[in-house]
Protein backbone atom coordinates (compact mmCIF):
# COMPACT_ATOMS: atom_id res chain seq x y z
CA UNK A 1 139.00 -114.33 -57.36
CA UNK A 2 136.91 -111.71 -59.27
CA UNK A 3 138.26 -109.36 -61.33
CA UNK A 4 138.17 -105.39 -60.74
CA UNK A 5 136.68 -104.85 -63.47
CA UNK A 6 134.06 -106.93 -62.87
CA UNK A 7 133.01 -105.34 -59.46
CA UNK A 8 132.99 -101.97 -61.09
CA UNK A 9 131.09 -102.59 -64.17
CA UNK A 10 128.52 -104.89 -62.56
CA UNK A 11 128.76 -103.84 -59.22
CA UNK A 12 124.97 -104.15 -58.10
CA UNK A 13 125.14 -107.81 -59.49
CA UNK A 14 127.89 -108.51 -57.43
CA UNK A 15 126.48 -106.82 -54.02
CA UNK A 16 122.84 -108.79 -54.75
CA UNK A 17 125.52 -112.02 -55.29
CA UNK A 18 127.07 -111.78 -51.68
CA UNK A 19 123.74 -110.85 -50.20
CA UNK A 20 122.43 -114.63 -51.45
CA UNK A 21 125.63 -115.54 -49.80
CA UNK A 22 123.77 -113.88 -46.68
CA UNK A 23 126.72 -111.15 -46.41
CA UNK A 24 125.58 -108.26 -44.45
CA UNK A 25 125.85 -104.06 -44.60
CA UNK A 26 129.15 -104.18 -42.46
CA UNK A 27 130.12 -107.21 -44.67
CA UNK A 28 129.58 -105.43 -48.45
CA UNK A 29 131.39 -102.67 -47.01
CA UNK A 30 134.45 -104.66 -48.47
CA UNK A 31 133.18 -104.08 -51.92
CA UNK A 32 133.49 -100.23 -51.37
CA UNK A 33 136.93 -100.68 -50.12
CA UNK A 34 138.55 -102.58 -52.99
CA UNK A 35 137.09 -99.85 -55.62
CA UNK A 36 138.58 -97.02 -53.42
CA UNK A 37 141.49 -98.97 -52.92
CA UNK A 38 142.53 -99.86 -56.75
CA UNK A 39 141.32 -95.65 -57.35
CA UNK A 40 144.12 -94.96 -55.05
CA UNK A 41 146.30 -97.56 -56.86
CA UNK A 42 145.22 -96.23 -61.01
CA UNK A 43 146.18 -92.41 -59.38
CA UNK A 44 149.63 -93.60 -57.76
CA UNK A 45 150.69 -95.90 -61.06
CA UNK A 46 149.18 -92.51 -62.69
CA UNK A 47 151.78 -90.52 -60.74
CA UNK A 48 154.69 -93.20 -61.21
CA UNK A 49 153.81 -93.56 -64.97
CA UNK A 50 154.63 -90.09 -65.33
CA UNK A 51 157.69 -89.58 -63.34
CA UNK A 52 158.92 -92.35 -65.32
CA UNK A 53 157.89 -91.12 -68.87
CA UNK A 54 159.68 -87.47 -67.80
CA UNK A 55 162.95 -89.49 -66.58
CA UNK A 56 162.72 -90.90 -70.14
CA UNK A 57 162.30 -87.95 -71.69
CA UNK A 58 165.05 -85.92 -69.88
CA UNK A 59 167.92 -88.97 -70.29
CA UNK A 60 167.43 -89.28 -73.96
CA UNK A 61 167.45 -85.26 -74.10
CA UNK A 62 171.07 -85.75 -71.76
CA UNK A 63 172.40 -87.68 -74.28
CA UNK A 64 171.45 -86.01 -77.49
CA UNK A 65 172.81 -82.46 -75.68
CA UNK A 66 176.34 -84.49 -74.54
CA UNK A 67 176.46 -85.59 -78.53
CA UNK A 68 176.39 -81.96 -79.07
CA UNK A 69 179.21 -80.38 -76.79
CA UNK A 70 176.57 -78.91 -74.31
CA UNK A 71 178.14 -80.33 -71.14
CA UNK A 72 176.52 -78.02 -68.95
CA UNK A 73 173.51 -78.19 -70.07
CA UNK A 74 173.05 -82.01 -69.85
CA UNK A 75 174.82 -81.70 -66.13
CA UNK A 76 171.51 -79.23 -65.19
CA UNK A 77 169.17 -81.77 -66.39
CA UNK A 78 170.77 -84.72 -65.23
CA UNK A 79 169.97 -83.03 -61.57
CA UNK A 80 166.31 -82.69 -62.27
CA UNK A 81 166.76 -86.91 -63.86
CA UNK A 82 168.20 -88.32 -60.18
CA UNK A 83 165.61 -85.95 -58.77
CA UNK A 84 162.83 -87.71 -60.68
CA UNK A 85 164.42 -91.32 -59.82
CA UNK A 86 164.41 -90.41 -56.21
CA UNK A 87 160.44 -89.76 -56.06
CA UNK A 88 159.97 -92.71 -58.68
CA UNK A 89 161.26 -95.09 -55.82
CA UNK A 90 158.53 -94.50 -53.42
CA UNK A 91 156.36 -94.55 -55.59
CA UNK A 92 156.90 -97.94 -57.23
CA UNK A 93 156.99 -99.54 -53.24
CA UNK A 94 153.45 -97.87 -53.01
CA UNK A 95 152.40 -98.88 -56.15
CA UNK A 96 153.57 -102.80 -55.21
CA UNK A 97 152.02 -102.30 -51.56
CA UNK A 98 148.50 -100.97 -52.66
CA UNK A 99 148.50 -103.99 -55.15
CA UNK A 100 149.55 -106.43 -52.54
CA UNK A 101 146.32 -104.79 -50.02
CA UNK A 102 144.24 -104.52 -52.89
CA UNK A 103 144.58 -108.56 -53.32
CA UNK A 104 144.42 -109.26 -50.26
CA UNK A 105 141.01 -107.95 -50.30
CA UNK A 106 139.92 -109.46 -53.49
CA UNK A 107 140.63 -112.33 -51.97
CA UNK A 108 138.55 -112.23 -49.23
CA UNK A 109 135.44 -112.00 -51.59
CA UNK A 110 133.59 -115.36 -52.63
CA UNK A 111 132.72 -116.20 -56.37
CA UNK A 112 129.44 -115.01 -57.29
CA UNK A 113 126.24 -117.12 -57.21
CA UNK A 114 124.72 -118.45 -60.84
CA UNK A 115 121.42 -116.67 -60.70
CA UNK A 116 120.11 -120.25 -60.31
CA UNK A 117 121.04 -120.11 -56.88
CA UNK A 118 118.33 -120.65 -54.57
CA UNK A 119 118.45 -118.33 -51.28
CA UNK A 120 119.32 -119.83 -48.25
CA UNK A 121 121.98 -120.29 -45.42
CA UNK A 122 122.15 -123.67 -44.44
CA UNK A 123 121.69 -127.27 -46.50
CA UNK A 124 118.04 -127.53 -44.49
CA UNK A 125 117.58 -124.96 -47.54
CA UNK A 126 119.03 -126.90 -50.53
CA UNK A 127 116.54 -127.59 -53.03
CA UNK A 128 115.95 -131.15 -54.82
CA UNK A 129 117.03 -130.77 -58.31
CA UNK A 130 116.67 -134.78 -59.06
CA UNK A 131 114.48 -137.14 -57.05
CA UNK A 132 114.84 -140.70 -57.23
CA UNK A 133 111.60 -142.21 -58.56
CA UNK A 134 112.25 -146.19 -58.55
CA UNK A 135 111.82 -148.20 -55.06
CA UNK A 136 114.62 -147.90 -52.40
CA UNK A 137 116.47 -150.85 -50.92
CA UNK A 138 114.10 -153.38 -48.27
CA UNK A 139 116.73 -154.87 -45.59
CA UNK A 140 115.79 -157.59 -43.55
CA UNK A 141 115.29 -157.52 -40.10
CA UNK A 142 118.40 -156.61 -38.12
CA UNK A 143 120.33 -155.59 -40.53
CA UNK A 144 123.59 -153.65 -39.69
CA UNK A 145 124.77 -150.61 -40.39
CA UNK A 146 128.25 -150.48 -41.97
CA UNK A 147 130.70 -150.57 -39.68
CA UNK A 148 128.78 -153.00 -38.16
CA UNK A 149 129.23 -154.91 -41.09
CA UNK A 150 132.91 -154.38 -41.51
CA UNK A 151 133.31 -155.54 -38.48
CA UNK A 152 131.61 -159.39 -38.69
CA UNK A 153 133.00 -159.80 -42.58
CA UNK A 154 136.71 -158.17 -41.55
CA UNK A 155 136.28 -155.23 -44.34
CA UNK A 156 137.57 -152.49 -42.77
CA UNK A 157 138.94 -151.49 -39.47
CA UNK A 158 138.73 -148.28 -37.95
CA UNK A 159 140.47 -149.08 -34.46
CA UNK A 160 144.14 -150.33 -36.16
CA UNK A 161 143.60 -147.09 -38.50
CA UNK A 162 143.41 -144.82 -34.98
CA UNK A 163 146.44 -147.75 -33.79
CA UNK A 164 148.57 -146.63 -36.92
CA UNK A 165 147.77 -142.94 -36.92
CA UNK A 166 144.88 -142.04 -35.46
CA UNK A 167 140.96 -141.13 -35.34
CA UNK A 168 139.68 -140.97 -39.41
CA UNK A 169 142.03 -143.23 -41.18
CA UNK A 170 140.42 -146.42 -41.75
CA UNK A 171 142.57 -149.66 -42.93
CA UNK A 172 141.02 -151.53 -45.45
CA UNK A 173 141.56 -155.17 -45.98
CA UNK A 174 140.75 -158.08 -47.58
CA UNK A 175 137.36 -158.13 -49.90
CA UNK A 176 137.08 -154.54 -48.61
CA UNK A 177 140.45 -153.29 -49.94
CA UNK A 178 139.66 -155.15 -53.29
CA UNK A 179 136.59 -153.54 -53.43
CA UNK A 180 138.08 -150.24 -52.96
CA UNK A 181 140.46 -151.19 -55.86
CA UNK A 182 137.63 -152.11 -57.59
CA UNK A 183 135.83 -149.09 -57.21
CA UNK A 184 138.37 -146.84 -58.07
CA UNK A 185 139.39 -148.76 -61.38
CA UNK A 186 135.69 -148.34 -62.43
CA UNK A 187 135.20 -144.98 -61.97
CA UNK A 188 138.81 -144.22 -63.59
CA UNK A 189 137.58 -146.66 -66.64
CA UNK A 190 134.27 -144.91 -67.14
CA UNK A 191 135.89 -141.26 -67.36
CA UNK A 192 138.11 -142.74 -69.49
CA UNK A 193 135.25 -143.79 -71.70
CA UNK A 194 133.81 -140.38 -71.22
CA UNK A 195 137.14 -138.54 -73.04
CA UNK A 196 139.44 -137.50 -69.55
CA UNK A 197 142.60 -137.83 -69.68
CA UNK A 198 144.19 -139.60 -66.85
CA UNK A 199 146.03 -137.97 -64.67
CA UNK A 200 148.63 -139.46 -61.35
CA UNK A 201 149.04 -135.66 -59.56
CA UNK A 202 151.01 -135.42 -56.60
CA UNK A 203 149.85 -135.54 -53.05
CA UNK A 204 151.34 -132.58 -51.81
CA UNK A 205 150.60 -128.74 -53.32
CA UNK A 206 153.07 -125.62 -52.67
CA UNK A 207 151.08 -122.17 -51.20
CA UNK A 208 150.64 -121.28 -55.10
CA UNK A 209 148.55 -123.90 -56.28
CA UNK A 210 146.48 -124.47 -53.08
CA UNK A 211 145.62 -120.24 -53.88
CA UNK A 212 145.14 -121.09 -57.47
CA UNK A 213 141.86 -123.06 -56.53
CA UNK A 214 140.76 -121.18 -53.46
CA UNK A 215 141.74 -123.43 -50.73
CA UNK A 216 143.94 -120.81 -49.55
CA UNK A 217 143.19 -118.73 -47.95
CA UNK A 218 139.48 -120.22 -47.00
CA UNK A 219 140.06 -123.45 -46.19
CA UNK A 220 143.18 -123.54 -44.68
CA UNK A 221 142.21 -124.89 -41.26
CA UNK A 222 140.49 -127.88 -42.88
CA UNK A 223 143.88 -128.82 -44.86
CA UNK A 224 147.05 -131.00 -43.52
CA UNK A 225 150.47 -128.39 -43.52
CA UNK A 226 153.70 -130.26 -43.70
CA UNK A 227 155.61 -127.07 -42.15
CA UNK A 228 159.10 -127.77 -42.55
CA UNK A 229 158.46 -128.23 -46.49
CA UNK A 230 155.45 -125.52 -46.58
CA UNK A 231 153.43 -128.04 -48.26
CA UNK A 232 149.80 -128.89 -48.49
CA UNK A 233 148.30 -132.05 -48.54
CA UNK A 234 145.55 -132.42 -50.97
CA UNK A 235 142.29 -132.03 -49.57
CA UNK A 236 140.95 -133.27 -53.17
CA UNK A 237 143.05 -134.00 -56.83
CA UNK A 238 141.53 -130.62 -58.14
CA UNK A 239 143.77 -128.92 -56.38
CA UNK A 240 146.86 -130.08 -58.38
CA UNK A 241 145.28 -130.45 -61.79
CA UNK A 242 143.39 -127.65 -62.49
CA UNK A 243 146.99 -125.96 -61.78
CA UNK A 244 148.76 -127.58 -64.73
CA UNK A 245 147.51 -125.27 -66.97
CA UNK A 246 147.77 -121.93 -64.31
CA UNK A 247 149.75 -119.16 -66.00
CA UNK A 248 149.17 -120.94 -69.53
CA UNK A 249 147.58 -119.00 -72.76
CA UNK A 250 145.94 -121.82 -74.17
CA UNK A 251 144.42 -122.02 -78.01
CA UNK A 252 140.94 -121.89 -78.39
CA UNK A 253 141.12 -124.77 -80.14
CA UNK A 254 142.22 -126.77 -77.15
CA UNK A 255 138.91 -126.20 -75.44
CA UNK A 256 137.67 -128.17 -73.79
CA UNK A 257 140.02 -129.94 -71.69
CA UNK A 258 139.01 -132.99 -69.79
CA UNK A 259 141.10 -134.25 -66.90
CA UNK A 260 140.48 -136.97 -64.59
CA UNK A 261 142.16 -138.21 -61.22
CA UNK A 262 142.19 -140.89 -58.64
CA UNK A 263 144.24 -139.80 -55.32
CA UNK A 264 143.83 -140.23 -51.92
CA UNK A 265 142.05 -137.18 -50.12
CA UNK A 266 143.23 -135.55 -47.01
CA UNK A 267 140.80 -133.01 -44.92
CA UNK A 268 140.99 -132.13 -41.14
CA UNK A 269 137.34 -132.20 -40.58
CA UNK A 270 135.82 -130.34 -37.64
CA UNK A 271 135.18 -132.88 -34.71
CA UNK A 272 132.05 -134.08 -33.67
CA UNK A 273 129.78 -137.17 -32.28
CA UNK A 274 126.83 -139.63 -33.33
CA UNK A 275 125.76 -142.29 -35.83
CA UNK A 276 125.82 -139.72 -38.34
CA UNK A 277 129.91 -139.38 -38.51
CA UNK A 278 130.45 -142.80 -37.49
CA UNK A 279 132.45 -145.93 -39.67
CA UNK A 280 132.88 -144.25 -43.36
CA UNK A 281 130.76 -141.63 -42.70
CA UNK A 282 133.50 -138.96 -42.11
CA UNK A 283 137.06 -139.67 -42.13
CA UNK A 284 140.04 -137.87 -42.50
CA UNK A 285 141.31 -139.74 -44.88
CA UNK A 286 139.10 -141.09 -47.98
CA UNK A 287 139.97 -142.24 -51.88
CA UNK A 288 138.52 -140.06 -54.76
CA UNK A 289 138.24 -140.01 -58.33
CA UNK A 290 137.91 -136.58 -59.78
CA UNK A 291 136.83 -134.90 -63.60
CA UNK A 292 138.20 -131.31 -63.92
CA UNK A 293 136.96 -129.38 -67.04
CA UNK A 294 138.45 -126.40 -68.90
CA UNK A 295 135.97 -125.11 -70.81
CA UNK A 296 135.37 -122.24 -73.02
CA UNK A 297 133.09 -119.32 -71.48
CA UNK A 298 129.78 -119.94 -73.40
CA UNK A 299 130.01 -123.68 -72.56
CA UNK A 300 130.66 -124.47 -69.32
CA UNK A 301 126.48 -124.81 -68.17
CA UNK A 302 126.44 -127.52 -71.27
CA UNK A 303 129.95 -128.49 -69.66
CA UNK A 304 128.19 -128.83 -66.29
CA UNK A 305 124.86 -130.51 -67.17
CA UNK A 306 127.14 -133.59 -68.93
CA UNK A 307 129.16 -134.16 -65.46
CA UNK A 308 126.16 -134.52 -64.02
CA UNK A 309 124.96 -137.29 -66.24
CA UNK A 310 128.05 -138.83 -66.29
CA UNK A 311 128.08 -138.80 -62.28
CA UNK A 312 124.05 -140.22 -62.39
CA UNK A 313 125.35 -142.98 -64.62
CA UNK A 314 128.29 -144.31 -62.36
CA UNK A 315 125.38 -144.42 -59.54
CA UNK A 316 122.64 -146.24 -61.54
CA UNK A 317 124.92 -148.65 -62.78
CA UNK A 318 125.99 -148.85 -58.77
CA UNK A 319 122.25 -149.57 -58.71
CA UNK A 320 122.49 -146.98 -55.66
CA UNK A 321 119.33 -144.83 -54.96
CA UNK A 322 120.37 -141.31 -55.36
CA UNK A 323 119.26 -137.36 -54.98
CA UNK A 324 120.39 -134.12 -56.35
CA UNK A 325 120.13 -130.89 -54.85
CA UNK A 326 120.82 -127.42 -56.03
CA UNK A 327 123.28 -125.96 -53.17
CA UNK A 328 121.93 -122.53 -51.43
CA UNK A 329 123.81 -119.67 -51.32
CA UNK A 330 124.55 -119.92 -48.04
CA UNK A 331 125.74 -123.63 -48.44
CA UNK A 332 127.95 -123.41 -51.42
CA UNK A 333 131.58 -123.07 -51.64
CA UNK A 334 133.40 -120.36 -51.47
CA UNK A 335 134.98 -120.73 -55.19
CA UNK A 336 131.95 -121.68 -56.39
CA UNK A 337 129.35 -120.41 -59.07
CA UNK A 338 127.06 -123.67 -58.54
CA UNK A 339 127.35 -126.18 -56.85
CA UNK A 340 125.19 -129.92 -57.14
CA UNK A 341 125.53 -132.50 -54.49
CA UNK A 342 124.80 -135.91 -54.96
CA UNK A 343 123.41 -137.67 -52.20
CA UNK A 344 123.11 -141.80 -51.84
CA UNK A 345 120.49 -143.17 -49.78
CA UNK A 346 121.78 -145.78 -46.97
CA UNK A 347 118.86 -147.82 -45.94
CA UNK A 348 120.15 -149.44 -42.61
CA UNK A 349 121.08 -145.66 -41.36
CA UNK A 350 117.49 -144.65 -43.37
CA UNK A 351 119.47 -141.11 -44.08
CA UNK A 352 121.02 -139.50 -47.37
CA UNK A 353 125.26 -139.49 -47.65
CA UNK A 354 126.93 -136.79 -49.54
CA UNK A 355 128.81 -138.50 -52.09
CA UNK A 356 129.99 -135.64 -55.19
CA UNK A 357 129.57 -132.05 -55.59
CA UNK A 358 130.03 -130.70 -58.90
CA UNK A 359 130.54 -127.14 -59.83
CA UNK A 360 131.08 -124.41 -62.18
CA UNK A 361 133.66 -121.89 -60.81
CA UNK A 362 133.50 -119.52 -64.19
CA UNK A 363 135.92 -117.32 -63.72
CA UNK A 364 136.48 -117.22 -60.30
CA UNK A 365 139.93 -119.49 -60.17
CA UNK A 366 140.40 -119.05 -63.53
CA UNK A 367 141.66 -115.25 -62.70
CA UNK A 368 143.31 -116.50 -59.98
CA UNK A 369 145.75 -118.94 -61.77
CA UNK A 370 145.86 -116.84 -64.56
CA UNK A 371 144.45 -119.31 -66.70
CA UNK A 372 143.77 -117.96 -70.27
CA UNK A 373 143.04 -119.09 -74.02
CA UNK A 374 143.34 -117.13 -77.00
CA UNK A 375 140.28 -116.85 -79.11
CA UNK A 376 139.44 -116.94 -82.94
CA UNK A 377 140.57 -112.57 -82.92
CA UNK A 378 143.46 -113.05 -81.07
CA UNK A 379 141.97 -111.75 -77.88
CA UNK A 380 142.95 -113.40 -73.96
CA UNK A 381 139.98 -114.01 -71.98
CA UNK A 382 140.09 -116.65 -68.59
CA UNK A 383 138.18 -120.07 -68.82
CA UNK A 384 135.94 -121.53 -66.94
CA UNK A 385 137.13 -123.95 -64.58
CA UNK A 386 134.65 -127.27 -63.42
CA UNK A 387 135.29 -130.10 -61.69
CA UNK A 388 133.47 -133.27 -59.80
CA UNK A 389 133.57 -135.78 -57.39
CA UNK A 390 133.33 -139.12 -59.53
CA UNK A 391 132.89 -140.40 -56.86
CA UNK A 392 134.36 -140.31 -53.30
CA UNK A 393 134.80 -143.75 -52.10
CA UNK A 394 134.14 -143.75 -48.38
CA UNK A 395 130.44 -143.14 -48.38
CA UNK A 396 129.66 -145.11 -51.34
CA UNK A 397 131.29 -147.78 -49.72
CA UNK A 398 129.23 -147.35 -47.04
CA UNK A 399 125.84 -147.22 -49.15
CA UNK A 400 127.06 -150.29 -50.99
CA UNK A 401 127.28 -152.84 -47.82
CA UNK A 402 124.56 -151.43 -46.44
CA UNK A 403 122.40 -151.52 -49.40
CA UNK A 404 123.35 -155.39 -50.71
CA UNK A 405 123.43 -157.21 -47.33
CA UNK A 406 121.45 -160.01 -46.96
CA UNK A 407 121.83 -162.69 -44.26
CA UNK A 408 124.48 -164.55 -46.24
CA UNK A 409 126.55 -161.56 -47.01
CA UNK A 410 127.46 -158.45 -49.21
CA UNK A 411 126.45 -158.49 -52.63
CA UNK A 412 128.27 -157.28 -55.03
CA UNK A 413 126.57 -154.83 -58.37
CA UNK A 414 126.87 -156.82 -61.34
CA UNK A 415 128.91 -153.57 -63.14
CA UNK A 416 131.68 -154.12 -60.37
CA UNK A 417 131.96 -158.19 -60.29
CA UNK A 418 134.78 -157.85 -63.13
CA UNK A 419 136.37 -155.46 -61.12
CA UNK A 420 136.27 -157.41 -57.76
CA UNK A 421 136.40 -161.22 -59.01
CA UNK A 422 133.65 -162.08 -56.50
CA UNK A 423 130.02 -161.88 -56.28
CA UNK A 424 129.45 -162.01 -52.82
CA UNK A 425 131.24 -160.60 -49.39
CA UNK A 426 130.72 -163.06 -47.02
């Protein structure tokens, strides 16, 4: 959420931000609104500050006339006193109900884009940020597409997952679900090696912590609602730990803070048809390990350039052909500052997969959560908050069996074989 303050002091930066995010005239109109709006707020606390500092006043001049015998005096002005307490009332359930509209608002307003940010309103407008410059995987002729090939070496199986609960929740099994395991216990190891802390979050977020990172209210059609609890289920383990620290004043000296994740991930994606959301491709269900930074203001871009290294490395040791692309403004999230997506290349589909998106939120849930440190002259200022997809499982699965078949199976990366215990799915 941005801050007042910020709209007012910079607001041309912030209307040329929202037109990148291809917001039009009746769309900025909103900025104009929340600045009238918290004017009408600053007068009405104005009003209520006073009433309150004259009821003051007049009480402590009640008591010091009682002290001195003039009864009648202190009677008079203990009229005007309940007089002042009856017009204070009001004023405080303004006061709370212009905040409550004025946030309301705010929160209808997306993060600003980094002036990075290419223009843009769809991903056909993305721009490569990292091309992949050694030769891409030759298959043999007829080779299979992935759930092709989970189907003839028993990997996964999307039909009992629809049995069990419905369409988008695949059952692994077998080499597949050790290679899952396998996957996951890499990643987890190399963020380990990288200096996050390991974190087991729970599944389910209340209303306050799904706001604290933006899903609410922007993405709350795409998010599982257990209704009788009024709980979310985690569309991705940022949700739950970037919150740990919300409404914390943290020392400087704590900066950064790296935090990693493995959960499962839970998203009720918008239906559709063809090869390109069949087998792993989109499901409803997928495993994900996640790096979430807290970083200090002046170094979250050196914060963000190191993710994505760290990401790069988990997909070259992979040995998976990869692509980066700077997200558009009219492609990024709605939290976000800027956004990279890391795409794998799957050579029997001959198309890129979105695998990790990695972004700098500055400010933006930082001021939501009410995240703080404390710096070096004793001043609060909000963090930056960062975090990564490292990596989601379900595509790179995908890429993986697609990219190592040959016509006596599945062949394992040499960086994983520890992990899995076999060299070959066959």
């Amino acid at each position: 959420m941005l801050q007042v303050s910020f709209i007012r002091s910079q607001k041309d930066r912030v209307i040329e931000g929202l037109k990148k995010r291809n917001f039009s005239e009746n769309d900025l109109q909103i900025i104009d609104d929340i600045l009238k709006l918290d004017d009408t707020r600053k007068q009405i606390q104005t009003e209520l500050d006073n009433a309150l500092a004259e009821r003051n006043r007049l009480s402590k001049e009640v008591g010091d006339l009682m002290k001195q015998g003039k009864r009648e005096e202190a009677e008079q002005i203990k009229t005007r006193v309940a007089a002042l307490k009856d017009s204070a009332s009001p004023l405080e359930d303004k006061t709370k109900q212009t905040q409550e509209q004025l946030e309301e608002l705010l929160l209808r307003v997306p993060n600003i884009p980094n002036e990075s940010v290419p223009f843009g309103k769809t991903a056909e407008d993305n721009e490569v940020y990292q091309s992949w410059d050694k030769p891409f995987p030759q298959l043999d002729a007829g080779a299979m597409p992935h759930w092709e090939l989970a189907t003839k070496y028993k990997i996964f199986d999307l039909e009992l997952g629809t049995k069990l609960t419905g369409a988008g929740f695949p059952v692994y099994r077998g080499k597949g679900a050790k290679l899952e395991r396998a996957l996951i216990a890499f990643f987890l190891d190399e963020a380990t090696k990288a200096g996050y802390e390991e974190i087991i979050p729970p599944l389910m977020v209340n209303e306050d912590t799904a706001r604290g990172t933006g899903q609410l209210p922007d993405k709350e059609a795409q998010m599982y609602y257990v209704e009788r609890d009024n709980l979310y289920l985690i569309p991705t383990s940022e949700v739950p730990v970037t919150n740990i620290y919300r409404d914390e004043i943290l020392d400087e000296n704590a900066l950064p803070i790296k935090l990693t994740a493995y959960t499962p991930c839970f998203r009720r994606e918008a239906g559709s048809y063809g090869a390109h959301v069949r087998g792993l491709n989109r499901v409803h269900q997928f495993d994900k390990v996640e790096i979430v930074r807290i970083e200090h203001p002046d170094k979250s871009y050196a914060a963000l350039q190191e993710m994505l290294v760290h990401v790069s490395g988990l997909l070259e040791k992979l040995e998976l052909p990869y692509r980066i692309l700077r997200l558009c403004g009219g492609d990024m999230g709605f939290t976000s500052a800027l956004t990279f997506d890391f795409e794998v290349y799957s050579a029997a589909q001959q198309r890129w997969l979105e695998v990790s998106s990695v972004s700098n939120f500055e400010t933006f849930q930082s001021n939501r959560m009410k995240l703080r440190f404390r710096d070096s002259n004793k001043k609060t200022q909000l963090t930056h908050t960062l975090n990564g997809s490292a990596l989601a499982l379900a595509r790179i699965v995908a890429a993986l069996l697609e990219n190592n078949q040959t016509p006596s199976g599945v062949v394992i990366p040499k960086a994983l074989q520890a992990y899995t215990g076999f060299e070959v799915i066959n």
